[in-house]
N, C-alpha and C. Protein backbone atom coordinates (compact mmCIF):
# COMPACT_ATOMS: atom_id res chain seq x y z
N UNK A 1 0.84 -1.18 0.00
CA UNK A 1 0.00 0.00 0.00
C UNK A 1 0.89 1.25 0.00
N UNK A 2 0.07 2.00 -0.51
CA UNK A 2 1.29 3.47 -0.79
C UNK A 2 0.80 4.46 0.49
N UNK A 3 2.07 4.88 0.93
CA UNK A 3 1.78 5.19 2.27
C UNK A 3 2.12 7.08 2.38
N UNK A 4 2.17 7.44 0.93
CA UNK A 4 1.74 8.88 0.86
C UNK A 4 0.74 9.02 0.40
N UNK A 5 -0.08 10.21 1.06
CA UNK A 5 -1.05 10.72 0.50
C UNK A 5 -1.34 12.10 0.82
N UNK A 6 -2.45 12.58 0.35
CA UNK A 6 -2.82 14.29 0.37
C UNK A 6 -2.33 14.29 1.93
N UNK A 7 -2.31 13.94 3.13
CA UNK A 7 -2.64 14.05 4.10
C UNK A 7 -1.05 14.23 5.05
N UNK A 8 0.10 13.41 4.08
CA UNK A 8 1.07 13.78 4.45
C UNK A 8 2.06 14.50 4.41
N UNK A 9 2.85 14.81 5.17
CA UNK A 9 3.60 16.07 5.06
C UNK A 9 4.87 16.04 4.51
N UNK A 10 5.58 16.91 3.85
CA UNK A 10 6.99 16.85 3.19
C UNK A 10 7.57 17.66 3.17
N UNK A 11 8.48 17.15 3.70
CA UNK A 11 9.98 18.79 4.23
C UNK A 11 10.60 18.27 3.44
N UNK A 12 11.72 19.01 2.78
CA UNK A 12 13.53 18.73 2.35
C UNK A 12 14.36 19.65 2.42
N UNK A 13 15.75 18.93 2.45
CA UNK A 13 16.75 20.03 3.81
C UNK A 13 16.81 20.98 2.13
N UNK A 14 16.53 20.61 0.92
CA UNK A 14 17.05 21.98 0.48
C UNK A 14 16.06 21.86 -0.79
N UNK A 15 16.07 22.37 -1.87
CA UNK A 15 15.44 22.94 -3.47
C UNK A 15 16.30 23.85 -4.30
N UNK A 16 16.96 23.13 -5.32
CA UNK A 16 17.58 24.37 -5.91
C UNK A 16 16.78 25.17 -6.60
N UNK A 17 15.11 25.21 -7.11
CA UNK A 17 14.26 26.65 -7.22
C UNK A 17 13.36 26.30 -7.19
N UNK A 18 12.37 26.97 -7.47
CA UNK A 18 11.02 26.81 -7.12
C UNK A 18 10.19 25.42 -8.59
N UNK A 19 11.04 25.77 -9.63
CA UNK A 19 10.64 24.40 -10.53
C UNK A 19 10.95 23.24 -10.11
N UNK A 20 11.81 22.89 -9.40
CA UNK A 20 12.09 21.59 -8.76
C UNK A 20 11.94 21.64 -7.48
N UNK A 21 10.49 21.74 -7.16
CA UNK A 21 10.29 21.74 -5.48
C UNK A 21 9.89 20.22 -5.02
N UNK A 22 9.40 19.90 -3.43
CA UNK A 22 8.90 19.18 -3.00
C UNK A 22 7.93 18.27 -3.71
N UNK A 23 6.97 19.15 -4.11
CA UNK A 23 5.71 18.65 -4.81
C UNK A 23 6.37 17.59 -5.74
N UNK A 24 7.10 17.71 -6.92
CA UNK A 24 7.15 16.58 -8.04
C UNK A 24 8.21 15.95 -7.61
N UNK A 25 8.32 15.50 -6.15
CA UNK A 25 8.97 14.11 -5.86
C UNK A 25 7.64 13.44 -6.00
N UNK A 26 6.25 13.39 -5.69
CA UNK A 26 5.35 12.93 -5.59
C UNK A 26 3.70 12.76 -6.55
N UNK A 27 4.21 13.52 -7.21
CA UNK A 27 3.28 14.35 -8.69
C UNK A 27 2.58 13.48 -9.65
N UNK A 28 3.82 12.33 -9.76
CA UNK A 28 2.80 10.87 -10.70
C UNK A 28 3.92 11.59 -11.60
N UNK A 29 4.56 12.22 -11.98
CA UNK A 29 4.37 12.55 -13.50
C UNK A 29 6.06 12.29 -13.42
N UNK A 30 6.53 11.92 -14.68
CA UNK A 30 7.78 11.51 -15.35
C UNK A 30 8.50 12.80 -15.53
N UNK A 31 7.89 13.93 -15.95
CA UNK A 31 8.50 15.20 -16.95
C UNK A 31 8.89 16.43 -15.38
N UNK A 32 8.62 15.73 -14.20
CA UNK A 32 8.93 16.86 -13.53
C UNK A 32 9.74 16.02 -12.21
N UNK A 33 10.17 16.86 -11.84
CA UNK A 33 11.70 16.11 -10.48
C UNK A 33 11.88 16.86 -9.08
N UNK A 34 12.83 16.71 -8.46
CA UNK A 34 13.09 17.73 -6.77
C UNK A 34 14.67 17.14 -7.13
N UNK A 35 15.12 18.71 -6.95
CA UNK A 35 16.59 18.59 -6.98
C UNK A 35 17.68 19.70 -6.01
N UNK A 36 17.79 18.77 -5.10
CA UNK A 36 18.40 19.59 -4.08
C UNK A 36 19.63 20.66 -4.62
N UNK A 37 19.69 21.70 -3.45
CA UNK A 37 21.15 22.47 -3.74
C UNK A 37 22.21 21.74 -3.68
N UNK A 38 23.21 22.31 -3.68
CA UNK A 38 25.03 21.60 -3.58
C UNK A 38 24.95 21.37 -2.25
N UNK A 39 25.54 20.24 -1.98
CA UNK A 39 25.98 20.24 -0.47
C UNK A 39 25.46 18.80 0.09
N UNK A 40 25.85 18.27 1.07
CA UNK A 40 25.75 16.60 1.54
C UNK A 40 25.80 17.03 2.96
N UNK A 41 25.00 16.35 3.89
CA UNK A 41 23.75 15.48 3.36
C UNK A 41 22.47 16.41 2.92
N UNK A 42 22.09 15.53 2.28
CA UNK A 42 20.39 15.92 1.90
C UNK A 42 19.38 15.10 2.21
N UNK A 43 17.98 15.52 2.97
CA UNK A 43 16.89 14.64 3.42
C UNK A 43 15.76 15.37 2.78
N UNK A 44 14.72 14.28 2.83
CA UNK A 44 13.25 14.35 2.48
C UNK A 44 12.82 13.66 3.92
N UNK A 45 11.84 14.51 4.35
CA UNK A 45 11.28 14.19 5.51
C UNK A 45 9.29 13.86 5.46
N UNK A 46 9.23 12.95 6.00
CA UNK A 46 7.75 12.43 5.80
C UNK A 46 6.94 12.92 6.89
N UNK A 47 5.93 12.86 7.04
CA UNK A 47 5.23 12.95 8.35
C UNK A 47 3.85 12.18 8.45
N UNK A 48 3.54 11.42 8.50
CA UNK A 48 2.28 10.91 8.42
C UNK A 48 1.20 11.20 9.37
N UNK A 49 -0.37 10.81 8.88
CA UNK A 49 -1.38 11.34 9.57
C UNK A 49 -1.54 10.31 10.94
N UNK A 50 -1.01 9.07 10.84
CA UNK A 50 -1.49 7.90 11.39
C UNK A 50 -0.10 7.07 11.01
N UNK A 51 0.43 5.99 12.04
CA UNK A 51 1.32 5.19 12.23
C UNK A 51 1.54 4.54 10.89
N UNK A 52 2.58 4.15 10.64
CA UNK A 52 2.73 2.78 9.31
C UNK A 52 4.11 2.95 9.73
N UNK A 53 4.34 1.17 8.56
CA UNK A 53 5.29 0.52 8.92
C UNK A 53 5.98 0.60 7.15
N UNK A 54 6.76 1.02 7.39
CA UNK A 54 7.83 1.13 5.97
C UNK A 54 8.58 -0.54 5.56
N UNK A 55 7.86 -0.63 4.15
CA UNK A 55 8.70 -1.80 3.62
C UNK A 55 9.28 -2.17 2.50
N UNK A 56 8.88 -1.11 1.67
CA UNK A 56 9.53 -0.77 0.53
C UNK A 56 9.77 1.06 0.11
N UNK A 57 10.94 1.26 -0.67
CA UNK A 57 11.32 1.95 -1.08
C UNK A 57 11.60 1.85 -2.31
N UNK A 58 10.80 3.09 -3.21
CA UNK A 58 11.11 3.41 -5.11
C UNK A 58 11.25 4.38 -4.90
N UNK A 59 12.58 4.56 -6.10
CA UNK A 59 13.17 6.10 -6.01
C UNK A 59 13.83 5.87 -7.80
N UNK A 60 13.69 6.84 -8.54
CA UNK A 60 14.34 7.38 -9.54
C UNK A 60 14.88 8.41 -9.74
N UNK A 61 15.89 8.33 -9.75
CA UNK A 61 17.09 8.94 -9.81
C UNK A 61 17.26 9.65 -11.42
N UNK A 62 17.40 10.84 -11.35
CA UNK A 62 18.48 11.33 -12.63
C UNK A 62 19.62 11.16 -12.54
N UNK A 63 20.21 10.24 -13.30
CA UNK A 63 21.66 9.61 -13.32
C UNK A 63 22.73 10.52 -13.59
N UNK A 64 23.96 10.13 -12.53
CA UNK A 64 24.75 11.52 -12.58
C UNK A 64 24.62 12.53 -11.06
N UNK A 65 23.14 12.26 -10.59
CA UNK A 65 22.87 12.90 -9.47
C UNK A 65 21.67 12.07 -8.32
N UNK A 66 22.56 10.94 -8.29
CA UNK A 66 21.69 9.82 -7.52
C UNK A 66 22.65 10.04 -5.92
N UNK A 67 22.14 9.79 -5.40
CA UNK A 67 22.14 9.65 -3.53
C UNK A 67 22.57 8.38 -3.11
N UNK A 68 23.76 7.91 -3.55
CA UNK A 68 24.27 6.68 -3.47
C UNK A 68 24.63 6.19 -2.40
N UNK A 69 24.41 6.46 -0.94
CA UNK A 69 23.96 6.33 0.03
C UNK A 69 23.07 6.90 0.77
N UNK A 70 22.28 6.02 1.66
CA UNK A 70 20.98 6.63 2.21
C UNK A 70 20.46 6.21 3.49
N UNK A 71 20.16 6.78 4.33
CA UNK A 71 20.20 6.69 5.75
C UNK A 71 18.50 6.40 5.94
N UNK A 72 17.98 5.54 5.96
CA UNK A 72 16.52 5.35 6.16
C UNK A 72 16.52 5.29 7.49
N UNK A 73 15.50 6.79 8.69
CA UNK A 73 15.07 7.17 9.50
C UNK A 73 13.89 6.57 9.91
N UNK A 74 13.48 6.75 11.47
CA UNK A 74 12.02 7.12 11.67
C UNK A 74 12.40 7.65 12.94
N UNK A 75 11.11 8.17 12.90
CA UNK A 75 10.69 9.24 14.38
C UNK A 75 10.66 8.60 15.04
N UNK A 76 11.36 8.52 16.21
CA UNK A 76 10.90 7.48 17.41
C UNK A 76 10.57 8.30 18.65
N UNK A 77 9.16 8.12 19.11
CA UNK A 77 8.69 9.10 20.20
C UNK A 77 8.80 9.18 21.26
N UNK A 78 9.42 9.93 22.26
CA UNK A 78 9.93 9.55 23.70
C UNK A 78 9.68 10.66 24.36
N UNK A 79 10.13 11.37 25.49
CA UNK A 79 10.19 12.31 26.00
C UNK A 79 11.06 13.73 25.06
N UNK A 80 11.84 13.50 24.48
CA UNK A 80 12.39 13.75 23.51
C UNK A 80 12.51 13.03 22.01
N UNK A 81 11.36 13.14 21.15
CA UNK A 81 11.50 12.82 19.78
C UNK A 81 13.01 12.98 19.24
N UNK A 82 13.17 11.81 18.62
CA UNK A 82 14.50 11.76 17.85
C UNK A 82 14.48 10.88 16.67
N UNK A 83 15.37 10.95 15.65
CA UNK A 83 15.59 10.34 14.14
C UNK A 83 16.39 9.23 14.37
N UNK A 84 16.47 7.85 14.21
CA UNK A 84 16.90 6.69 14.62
C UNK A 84 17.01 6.39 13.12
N UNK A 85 18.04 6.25 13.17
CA UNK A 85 18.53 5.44 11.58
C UNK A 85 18.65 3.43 11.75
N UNK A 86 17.30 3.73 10.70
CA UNK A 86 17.10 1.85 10.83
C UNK A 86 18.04 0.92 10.07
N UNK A 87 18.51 1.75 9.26
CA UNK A 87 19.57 0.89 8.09
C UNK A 87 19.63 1.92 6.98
N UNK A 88 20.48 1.36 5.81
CA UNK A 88 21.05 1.79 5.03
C UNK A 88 20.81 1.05 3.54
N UNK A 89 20.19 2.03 2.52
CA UNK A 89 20.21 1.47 1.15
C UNK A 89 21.50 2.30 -0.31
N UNK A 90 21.81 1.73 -0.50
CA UNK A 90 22.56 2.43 -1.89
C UNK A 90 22.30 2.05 -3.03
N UNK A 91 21.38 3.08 -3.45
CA UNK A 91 21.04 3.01 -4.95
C UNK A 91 22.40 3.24 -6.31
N UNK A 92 21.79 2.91 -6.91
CA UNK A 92 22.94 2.73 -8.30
C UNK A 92 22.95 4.00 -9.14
N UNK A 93 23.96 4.42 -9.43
CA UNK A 93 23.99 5.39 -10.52
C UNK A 93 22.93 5.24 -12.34
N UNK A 94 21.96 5.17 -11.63
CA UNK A 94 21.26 5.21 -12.82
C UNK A 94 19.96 5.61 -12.80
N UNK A 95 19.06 5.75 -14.21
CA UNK A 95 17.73 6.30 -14.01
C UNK A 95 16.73 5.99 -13.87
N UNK A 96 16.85 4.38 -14.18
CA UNK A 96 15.90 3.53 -13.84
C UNK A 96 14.97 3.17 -12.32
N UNK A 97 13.67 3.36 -12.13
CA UNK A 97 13.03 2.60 -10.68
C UNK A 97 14.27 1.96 -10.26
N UNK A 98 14.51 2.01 -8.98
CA UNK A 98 15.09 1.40 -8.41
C UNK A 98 14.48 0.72 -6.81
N UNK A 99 13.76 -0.57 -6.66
CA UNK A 99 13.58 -0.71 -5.57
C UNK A 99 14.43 -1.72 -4.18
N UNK A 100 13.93 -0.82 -2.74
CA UNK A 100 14.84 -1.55 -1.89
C UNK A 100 13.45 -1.99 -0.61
N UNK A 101 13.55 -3.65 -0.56
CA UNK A 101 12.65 -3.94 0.40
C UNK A 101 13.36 -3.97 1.72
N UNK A 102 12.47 -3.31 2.14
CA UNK A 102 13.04 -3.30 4.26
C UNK A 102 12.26 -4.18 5.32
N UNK A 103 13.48 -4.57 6.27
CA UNK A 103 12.35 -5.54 7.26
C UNK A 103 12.63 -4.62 8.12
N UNK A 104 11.62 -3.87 8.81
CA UNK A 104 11.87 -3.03 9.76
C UNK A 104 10.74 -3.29 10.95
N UNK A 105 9.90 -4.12 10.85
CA UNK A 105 9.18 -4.59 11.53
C UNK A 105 9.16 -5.15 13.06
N UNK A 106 10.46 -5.69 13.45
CA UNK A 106 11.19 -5.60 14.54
C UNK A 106 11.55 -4.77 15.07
N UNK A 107 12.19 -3.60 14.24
CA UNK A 107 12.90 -2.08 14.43
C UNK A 107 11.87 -1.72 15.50
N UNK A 108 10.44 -1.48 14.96
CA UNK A 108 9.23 -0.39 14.78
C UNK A 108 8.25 -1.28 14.90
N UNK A 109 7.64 -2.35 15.61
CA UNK A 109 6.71 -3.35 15.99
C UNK A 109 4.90 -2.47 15.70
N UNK A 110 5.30 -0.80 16.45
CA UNK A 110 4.04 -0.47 16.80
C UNK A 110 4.08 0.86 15.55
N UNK A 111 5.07 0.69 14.31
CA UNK A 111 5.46 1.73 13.16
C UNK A 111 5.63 2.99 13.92
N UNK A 112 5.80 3.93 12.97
CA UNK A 112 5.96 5.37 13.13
C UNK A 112 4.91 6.36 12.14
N UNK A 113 5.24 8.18 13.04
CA UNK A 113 4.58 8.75 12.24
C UNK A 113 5.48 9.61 11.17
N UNK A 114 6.59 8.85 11.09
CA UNK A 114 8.00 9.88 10.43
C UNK A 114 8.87 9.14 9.98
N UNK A 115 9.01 9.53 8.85
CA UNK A 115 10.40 8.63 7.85
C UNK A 115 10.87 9.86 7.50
N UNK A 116 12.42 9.48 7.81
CA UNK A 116 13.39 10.70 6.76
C UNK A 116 14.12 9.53 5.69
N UNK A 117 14.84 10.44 4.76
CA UNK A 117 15.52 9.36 3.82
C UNK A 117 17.04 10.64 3.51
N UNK A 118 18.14 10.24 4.57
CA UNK A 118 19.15 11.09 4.77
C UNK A 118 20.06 10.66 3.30
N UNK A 119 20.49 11.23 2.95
CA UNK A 119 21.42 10.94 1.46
C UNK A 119 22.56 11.47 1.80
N UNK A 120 23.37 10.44 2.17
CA UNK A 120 24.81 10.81 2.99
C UNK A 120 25.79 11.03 1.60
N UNK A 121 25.51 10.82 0.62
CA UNK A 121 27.02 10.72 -0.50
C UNK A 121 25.83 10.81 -2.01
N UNK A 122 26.42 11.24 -2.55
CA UNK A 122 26.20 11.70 -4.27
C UNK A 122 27.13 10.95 -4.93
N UNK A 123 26.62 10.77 -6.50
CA UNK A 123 27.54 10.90 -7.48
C UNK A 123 27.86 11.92 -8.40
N UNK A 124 26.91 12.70 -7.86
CA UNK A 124 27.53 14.39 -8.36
C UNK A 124 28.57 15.28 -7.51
N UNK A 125 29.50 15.29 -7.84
CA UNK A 125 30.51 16.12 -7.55
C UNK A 125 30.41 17.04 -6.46
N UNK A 126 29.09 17.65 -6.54
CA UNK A 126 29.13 18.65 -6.00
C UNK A 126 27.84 18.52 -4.70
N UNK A 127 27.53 17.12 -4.94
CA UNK A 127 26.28 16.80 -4.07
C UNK A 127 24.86 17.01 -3.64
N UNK A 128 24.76 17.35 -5.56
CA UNK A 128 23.35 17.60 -5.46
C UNK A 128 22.64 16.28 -5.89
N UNK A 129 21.28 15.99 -5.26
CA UNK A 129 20.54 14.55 -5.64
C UNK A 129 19.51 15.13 -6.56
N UNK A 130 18.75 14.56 -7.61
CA UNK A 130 17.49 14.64 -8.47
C UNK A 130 16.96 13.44 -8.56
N UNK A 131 15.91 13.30 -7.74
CA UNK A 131 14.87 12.18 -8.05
C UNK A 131 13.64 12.89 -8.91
N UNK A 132 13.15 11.61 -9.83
CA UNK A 132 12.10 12.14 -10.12
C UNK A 132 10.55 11.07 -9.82
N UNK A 133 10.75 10.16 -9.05
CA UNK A 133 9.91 10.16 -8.50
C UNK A 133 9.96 8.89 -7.56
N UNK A 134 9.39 9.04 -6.37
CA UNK A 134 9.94 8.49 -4.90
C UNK A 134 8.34 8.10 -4.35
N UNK A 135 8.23 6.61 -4.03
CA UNK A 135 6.83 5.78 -3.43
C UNK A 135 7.53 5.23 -2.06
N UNK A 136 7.02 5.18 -1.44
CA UNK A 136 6.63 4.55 0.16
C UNK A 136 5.71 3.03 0.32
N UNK A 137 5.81 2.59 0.34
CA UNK A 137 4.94 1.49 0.71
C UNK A 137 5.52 0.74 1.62
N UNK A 138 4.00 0.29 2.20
CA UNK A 138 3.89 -0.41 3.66
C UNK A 138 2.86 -0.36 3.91
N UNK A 139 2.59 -0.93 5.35
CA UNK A 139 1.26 -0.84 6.30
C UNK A 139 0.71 0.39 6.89
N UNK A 140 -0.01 0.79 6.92
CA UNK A 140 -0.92 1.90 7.99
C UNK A 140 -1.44 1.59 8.67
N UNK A 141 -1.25 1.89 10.11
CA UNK A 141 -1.86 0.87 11.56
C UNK A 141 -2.94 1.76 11.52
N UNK A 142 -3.92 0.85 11.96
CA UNK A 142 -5.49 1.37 12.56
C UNK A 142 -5.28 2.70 13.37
C-alpha cells in the first residue's frame, strides 16, 4: 500500500528553485523532479497522519545525481523525539526505478509517524541529488 497521500507532510533540507520543489517528488508525472542544492547530506522528511510501517522503497534517480547512500530514519517518540537510523540502502547510478525492500518490523513493531531518507554521498561532484519520482509502501496501523 502506498503510504503517501494528500494528508502527508513533506519537508527537504534543500530545493535548488522553485521548478524543482517538493511537490514533483510525488506528482505521478515523469516530466517533472526535486533537486536539491550543492551540499551533503540531503533529506526528504515524511510525516504521516497515522502510524505505518515502511517496507519498501522506489526512487528514480536522474543519473549523474543519484544519492548513493541513504540513511533510512524514523521518528521514534519519547520524551524527547529523535531520528533513529534503521539501516542503510545504496542506490545505483542510474535512471531507472530502483527498488529496496526493508524488514523493519522488529525495528518499529508499533510503526511510526515519520520517515526521513538522509542521502549521505552523491555521485555528483558537487552533491546535489534529483529524483524524479519516490513511493513509500507499507502498512498503515489502525
Amino acid at each position: 500500500m502506498d503510504l503517501i497521500s494528500a494528508d502527508t507532510k513533506i519537508k527537504v533540507s534543500s530545493t535548488l528553485d522553485k521548478s524543482v520543489g517538493k511537490n514533483c517528488l510525488v506528482d505521478g508525472s515523469a516530466e517533472t523532479c526535486w533537486t536539491s542544492q550543492e551540499g551533503l547530506p540531503q533529506h526528504i522528511q515524511f510525516r504521516f497522519a497515522s502510524k505505518v510501517t515502511l517496507e519498501r522503497v522506489l526512487l528514480t534517480f536522474q543519473g549523474g545525481f543519484v544519492g548513493t547512500k541513504c540513511a533510512v530514519q524514523a521518528l521514534v517518540e519519547s520524551e524527547r523525539p529523535s531520528w533513529n537510523t534503521l539501516t542503510h540502502v545504496y542506490p545505483e547510478d542510474v535512471n531507472r526505478q530502483q527498488k529496496f525492500e526493508l524488514d523493519l518490523v522488529s525495528a518499529l513493531p508499533d510503526g511510526t509517524d515519520g520517515i526521513r531518507l538522509v542521502f549521505e554521498r552523491s555521485s555528483d561532484f558537487f552533491g546535489r541529488i534529483t529524483i524524479y519520482d519516490l513511493k513509500l509502501q507499507g502498512t498503515i496501523h489502525p
